[in-house]
PDB file of N, CA and C in Angstrom:
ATOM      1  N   UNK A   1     128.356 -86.958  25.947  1.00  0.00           N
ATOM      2  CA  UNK A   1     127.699 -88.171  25.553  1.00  0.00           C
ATOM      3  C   UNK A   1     128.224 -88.593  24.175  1.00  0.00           C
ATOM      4  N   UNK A   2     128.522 -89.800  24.305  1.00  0.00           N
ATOM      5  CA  UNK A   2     128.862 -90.039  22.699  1.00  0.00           C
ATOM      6  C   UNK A   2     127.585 -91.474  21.671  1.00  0.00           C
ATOM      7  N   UNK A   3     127.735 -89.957  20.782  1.00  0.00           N
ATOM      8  CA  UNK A   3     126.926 -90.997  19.927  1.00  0.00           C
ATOM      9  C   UNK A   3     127.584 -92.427  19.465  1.00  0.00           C
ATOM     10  N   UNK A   4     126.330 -92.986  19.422  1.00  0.00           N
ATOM     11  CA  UNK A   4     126.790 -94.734  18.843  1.00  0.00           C
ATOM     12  C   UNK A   4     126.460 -94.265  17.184  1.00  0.00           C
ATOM     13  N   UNK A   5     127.636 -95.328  16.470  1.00  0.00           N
ATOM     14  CA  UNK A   5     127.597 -95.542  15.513  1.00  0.00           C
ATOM     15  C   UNK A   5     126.309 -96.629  14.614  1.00  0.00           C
ATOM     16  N   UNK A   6     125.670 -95.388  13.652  1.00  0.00           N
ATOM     17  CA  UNK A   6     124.849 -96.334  12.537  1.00  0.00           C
ATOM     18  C   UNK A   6     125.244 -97.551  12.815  1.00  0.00           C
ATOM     19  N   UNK A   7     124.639 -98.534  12.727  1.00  0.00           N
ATOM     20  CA  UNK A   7     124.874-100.396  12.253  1.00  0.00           C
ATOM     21  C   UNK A   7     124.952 -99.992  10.602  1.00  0.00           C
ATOM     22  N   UNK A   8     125.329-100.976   9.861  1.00  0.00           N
ATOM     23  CA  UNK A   8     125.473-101.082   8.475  1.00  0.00           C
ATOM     24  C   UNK A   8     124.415-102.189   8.107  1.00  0.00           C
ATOM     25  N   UNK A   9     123.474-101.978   7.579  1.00  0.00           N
ATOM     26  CA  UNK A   9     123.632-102.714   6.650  1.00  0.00           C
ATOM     27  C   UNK A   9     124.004-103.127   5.224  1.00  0.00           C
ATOM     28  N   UNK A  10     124.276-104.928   4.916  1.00  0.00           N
ATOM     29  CA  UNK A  10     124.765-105.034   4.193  1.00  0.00           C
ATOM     30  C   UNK A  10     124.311-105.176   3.002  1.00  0.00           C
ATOM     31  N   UNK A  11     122.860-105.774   2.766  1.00  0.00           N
ATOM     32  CA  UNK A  11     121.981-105.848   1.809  1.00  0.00           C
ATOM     33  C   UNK A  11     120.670-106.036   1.879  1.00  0.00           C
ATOM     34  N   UNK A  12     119.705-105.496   1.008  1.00  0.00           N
ATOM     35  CA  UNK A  12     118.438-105.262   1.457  1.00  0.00           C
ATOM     36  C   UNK A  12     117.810-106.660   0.549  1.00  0.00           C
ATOM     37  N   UNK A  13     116.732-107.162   1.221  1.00  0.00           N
ATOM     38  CA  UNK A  13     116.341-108.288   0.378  1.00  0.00           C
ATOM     39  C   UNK A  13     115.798-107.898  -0.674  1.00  0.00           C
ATOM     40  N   UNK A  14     115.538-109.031  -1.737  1.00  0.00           N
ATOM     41  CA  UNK A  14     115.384-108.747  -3.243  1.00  0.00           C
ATOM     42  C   UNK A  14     113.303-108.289  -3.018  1.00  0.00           C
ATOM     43  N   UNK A  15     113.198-108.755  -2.114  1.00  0.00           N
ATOM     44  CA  UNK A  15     111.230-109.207  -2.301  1.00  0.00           C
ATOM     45  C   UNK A  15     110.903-107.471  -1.803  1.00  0.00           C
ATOM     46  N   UNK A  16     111.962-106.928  -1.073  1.00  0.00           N
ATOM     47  CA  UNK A  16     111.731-105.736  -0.330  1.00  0.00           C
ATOM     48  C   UNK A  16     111.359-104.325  -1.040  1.00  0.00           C
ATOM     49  N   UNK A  17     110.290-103.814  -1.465  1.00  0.00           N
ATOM     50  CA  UNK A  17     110.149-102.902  -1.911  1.00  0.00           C
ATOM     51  C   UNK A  17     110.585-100.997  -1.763  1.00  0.00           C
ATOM     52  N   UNK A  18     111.485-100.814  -3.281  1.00  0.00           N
ATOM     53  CA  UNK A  18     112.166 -99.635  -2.844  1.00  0.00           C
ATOM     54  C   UNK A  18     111.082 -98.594  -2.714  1.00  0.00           C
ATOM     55  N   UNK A  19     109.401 -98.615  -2.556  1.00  0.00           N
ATOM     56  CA  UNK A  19     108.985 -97.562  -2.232  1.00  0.00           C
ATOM     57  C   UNK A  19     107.614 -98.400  -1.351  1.00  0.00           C
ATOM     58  N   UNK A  20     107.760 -97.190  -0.499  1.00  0.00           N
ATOM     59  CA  UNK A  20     106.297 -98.213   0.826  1.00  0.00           C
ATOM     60  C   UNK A  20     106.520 -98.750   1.517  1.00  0.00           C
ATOM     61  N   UNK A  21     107.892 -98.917   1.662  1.00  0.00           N
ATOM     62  CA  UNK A  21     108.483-100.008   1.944  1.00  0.00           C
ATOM     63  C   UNK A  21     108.707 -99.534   3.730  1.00  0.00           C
ATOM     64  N   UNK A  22     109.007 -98.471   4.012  1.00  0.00           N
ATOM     65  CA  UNK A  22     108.766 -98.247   6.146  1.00  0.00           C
ATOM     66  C   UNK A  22     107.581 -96.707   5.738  1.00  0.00           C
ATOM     67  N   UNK A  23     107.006 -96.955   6.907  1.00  0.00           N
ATOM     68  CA  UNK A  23     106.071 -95.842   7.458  1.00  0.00           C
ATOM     69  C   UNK A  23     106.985 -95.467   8.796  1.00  0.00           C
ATOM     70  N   UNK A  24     106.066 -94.049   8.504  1.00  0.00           N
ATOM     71  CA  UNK A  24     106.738 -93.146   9.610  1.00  0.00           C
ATOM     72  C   UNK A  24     105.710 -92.875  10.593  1.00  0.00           C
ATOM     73  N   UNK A  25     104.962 -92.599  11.854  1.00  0.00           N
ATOM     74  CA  UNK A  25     104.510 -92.762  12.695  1.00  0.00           C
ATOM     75  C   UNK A  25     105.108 -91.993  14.169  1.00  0.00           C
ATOM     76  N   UNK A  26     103.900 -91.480  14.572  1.00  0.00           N
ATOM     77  CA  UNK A  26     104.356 -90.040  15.511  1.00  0.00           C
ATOM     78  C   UNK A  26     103.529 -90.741  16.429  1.00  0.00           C
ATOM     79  N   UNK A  27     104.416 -90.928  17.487  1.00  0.00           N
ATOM     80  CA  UNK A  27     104.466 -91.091  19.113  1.00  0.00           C
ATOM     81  C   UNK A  27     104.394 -89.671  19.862  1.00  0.00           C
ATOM     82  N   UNK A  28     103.524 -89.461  20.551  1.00  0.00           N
ATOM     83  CA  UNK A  28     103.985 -88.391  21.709  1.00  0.00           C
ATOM     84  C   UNK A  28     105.023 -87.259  20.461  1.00  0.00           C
ATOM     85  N   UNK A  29     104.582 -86.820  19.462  1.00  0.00           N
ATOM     86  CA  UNK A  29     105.389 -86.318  18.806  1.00  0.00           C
ATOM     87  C   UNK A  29     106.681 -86.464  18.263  1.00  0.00           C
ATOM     88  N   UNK A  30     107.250 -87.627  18.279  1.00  0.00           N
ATOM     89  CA  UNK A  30     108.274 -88.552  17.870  1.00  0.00           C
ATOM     90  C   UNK A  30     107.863 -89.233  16.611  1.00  0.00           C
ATOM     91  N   UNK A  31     108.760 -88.775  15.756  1.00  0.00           N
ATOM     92  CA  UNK A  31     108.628 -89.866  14.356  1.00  0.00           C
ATOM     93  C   UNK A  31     109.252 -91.422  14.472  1.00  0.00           C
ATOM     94  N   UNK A  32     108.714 -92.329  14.710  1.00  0.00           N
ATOM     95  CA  UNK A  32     108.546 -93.697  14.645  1.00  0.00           C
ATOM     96  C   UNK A  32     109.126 -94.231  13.533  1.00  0.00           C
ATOM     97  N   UNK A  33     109.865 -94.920  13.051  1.00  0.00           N
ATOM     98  CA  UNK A  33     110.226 -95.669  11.785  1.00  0.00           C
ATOM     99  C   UNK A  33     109.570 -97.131  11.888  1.00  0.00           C
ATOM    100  N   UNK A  34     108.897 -97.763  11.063  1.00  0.00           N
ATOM    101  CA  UNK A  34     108.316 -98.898  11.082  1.00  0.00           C
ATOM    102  C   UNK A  34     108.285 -99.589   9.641  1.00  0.00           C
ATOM    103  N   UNK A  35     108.099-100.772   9.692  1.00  0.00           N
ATOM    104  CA  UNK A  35     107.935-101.599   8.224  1.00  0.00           C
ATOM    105  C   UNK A  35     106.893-101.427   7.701  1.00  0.00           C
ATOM    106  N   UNK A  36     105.940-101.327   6.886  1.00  0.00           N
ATOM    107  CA  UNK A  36     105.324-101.120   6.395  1.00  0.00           C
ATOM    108  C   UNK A  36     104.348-102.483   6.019  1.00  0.00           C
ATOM    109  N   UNK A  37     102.788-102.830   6.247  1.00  0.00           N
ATOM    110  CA  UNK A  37     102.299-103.194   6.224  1.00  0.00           C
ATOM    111  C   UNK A  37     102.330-104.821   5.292  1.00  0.00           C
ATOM    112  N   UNK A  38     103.000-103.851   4.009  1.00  0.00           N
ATOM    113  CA  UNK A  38     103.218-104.652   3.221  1.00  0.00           C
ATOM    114  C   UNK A  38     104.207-106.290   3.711  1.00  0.00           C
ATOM    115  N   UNK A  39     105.442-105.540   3.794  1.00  0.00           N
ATOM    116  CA  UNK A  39     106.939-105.824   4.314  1.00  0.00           C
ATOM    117  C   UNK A  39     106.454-107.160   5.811  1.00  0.00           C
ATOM    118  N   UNK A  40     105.073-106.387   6.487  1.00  0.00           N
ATOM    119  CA  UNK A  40     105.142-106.697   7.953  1.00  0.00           C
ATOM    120  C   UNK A  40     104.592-108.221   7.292  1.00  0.00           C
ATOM    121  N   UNK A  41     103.399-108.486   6.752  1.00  0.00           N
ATOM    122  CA  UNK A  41     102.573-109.344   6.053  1.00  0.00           C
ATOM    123  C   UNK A  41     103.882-110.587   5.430  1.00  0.00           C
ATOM    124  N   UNK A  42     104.941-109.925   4.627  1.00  0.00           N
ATOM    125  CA  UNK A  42     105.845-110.704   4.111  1.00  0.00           C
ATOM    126  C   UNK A  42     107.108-111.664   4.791  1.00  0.00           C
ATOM    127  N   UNK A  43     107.048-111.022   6.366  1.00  0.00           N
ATOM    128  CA  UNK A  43     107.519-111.681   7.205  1.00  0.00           C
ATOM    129  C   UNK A  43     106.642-112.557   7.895  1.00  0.00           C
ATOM    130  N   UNK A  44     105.617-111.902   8.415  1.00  0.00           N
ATOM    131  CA  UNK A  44     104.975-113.229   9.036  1.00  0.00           C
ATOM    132  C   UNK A  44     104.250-114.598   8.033  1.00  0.00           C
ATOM    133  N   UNK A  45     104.506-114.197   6.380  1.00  0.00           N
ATOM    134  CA  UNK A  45     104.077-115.442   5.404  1.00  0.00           C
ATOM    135  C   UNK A  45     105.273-116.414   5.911  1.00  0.00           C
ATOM    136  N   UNK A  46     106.671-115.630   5.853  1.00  0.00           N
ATOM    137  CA  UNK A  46     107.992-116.626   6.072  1.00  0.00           C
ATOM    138  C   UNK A  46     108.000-117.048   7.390  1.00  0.00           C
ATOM    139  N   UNK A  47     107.506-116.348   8.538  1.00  0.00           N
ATOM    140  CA  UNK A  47     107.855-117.116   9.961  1.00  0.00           C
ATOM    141  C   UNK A  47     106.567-118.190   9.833  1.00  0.00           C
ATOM    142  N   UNK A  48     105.658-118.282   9.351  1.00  0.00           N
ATOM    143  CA  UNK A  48     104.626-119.339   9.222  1.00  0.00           C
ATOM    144  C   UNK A  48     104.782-120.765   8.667  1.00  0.00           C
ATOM    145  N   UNK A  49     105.989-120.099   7.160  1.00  0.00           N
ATOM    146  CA  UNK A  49     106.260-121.133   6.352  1.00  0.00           C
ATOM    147  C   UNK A  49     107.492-122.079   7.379  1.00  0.00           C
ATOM    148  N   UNK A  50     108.491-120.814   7.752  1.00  0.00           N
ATOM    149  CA  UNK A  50     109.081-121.339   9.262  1.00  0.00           C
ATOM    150  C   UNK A  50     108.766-122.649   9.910  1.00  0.00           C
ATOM    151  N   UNK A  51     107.478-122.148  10.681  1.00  0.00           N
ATOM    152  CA  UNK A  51     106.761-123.255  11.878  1.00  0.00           C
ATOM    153  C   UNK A  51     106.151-124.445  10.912  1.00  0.00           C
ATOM    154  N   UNK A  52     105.536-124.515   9.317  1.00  0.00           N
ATOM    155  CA  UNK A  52     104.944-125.179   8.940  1.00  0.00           C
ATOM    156  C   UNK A  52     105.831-126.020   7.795  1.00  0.00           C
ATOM    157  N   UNK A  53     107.093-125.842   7.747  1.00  0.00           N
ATOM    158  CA  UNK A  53     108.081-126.513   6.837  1.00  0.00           C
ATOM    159  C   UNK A  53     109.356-125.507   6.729  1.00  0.00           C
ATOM    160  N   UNK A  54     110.361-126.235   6.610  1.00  0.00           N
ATOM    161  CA  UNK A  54     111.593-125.317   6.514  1.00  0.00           C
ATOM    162  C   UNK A  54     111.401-124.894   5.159  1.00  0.00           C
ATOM    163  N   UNK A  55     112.294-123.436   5.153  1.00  0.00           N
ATOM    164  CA  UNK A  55     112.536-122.399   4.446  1.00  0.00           C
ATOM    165  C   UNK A  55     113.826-122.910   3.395  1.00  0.00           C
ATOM    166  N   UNK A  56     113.460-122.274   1.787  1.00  0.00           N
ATOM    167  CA  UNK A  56     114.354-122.315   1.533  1.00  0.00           C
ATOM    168  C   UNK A  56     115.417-121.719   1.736  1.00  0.00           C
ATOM    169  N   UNK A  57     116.884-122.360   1.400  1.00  0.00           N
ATOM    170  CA  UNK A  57     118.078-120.877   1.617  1.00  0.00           C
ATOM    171  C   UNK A  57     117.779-119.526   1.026  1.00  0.00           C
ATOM    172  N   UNK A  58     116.952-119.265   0.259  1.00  0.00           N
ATOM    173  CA  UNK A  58     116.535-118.208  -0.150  1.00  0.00           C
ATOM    174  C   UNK A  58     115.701-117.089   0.568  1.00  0.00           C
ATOM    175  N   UNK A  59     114.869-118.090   0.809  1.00  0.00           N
ATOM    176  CA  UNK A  59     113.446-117.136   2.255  1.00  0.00           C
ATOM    177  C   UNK A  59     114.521-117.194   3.470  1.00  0.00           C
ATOM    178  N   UNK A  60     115.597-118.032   3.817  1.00  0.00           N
ATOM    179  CA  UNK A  60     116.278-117.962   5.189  1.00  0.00           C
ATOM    180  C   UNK A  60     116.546-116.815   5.446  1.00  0.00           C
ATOM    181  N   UNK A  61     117.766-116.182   3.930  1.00  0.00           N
ATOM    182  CA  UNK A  61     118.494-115.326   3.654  1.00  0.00           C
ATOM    183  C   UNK A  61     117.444-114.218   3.300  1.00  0.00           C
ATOM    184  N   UNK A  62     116.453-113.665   3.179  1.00  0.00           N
ATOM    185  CA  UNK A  62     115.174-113.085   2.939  1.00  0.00           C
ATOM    186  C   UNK A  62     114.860-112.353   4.365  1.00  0.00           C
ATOM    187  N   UNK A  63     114.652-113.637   5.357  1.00  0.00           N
ATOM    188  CA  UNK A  63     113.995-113.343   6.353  1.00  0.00           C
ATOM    189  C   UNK A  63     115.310-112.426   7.620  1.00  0.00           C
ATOM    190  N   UNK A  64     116.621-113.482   7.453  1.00  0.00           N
ATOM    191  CA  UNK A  64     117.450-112.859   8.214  1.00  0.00           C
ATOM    192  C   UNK A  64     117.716-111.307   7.724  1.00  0.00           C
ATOM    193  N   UNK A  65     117.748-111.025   6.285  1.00  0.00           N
ATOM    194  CA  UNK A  65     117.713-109.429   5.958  1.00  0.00           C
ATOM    195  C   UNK A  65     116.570-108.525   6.622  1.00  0.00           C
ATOM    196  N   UNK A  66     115.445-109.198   6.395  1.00  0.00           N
ATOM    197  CA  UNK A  66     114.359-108.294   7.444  1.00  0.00           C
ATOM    198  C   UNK A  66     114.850-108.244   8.638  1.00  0.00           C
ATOM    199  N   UNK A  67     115.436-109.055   9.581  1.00  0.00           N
ATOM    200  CA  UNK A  67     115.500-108.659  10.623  1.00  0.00           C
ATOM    201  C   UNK A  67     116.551-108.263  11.159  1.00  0.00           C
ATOM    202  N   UNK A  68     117.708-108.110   9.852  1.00  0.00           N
ATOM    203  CA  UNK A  68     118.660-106.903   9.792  1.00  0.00           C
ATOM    204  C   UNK A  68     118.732-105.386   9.872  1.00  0.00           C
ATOM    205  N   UNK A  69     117.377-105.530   9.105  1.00  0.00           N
ATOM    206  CA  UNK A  69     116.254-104.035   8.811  1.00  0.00           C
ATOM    207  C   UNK A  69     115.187-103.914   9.571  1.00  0.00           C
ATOM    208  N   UNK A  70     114.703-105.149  10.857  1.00  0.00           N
ATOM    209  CA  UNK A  70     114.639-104.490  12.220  1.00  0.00           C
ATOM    210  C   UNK A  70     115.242-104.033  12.528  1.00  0.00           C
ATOM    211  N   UNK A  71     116.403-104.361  13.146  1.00  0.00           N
ATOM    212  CA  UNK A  71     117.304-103.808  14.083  1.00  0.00           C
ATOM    213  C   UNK A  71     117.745-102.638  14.033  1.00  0.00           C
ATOM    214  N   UNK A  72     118.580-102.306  12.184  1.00  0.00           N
ATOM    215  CA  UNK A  72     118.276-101.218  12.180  1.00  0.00           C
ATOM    216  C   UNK A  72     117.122 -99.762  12.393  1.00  0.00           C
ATOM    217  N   UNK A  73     116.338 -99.980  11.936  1.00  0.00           N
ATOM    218  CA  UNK A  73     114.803 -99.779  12.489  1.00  0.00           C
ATOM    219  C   UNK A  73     114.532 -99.324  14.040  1.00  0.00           C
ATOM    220  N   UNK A  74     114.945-100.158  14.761  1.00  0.00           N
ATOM    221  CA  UNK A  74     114.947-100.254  16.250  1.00  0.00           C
ATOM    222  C   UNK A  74     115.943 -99.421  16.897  1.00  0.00           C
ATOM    223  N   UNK A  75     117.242 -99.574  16.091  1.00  0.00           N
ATOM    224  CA  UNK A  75     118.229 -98.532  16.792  1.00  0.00           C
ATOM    225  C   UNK A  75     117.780 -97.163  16.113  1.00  0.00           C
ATOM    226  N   UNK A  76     117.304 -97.032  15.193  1.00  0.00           N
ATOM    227  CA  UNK A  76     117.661 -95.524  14.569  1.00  0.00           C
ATOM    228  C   UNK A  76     115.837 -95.178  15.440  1.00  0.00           C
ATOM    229  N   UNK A  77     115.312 -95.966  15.490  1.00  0.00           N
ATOM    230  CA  UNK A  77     113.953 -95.200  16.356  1.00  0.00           C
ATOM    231  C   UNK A  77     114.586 -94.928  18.125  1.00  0.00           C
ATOM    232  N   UNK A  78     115.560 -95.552  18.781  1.00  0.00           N
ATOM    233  CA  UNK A  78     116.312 -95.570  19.765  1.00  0.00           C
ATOM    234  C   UNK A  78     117.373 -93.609  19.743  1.00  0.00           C
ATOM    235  N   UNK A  79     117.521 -94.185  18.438  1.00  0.00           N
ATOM    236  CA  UNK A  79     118.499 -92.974  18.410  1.00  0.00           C
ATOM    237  C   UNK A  79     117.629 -91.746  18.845  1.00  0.00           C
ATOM    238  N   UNK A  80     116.349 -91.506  17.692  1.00  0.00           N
ATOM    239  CA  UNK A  80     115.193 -90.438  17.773  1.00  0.00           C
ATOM    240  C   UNK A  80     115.031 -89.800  18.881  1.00  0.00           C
ATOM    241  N   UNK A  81     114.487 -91.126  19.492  1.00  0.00           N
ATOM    242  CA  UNK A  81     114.118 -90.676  21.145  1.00  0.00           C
ATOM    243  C   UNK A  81     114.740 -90.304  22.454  1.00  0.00           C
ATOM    244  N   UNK A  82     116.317 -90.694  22.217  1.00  0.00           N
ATOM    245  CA  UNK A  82     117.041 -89.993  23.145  1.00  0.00           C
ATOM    246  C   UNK A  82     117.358 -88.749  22.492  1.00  0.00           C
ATOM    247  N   UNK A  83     117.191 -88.093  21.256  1.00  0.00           N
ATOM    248  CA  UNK A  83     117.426 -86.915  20.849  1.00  0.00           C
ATOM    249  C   UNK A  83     116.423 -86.183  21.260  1.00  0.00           C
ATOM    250  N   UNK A  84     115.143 -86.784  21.172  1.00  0.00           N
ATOM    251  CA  UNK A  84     113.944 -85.727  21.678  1.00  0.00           C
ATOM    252  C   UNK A  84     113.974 -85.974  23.359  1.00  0.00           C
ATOM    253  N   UNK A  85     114.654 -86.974  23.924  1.00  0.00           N
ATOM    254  CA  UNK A  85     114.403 -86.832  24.975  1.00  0.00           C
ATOM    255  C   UNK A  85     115.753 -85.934  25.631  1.00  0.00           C
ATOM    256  N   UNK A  86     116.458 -85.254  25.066  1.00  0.00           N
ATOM    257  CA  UNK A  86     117.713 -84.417  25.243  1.00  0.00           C
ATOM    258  C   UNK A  86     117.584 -83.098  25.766  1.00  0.00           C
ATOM    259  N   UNK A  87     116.492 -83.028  24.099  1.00  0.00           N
ATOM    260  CA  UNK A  87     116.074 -81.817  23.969  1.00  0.00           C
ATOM    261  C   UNK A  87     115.106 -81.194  24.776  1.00  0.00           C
ATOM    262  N   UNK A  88     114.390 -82.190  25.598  1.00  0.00           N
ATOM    263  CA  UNK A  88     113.128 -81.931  26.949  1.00  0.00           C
ATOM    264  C   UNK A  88     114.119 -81.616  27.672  1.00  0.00           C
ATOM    265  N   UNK A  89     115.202 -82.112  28.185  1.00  0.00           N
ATOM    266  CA  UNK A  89     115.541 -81.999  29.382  1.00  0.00           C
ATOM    267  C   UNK A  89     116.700 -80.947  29.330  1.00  0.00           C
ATOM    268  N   UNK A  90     116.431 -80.235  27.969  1.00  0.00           N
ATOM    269  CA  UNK A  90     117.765 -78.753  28.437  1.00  0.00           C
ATOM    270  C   UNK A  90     117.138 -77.757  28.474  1.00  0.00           C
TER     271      UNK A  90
END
């Protein structure tokens, strides 16, 4: 099986806090990576401001970094779970 390569990211937004910033969270005994409450709150202020007036280039570039740091997020919780699910099945 070959592992997939990390995604990169390229820069973390400025509003994004270097501590608090993801929680960790156990599934079925699986550590979960997630945004953190804070972070989660700071995206849905921008997808609101979104639907209720455009964004500046600033919040654009803000918001597309969060969901740079989904994705990452999403693959490396992807990664987790086919490792624990490896390890069930040998």
């Amino acid at each position: 099986m070959t592992t997939p390569l990390l995604p990169t990211l390229h820069h973390l937004p400025a509003t994004l806090p270097l501590e608090g910033a993801i929680r960790i969270e156990l599934q079925e005994g699986t550590p979960i990576f997630r945004a953190s409450s804070n972070v989660q709150n700071r995206i849905q202020t921008l997808l609101s401001q979104q639907q209720d007036a455009q964004l500046t280039p600033e919040e654009e570039q803000e918001l597309d970094s969060y969901e740079e740091i989904d994705d990452y997020l999403s693959f490396l919780n992807r990664v987790v779970r086919n490792l624990v699910q490896n390890q069930t099945y040998q």
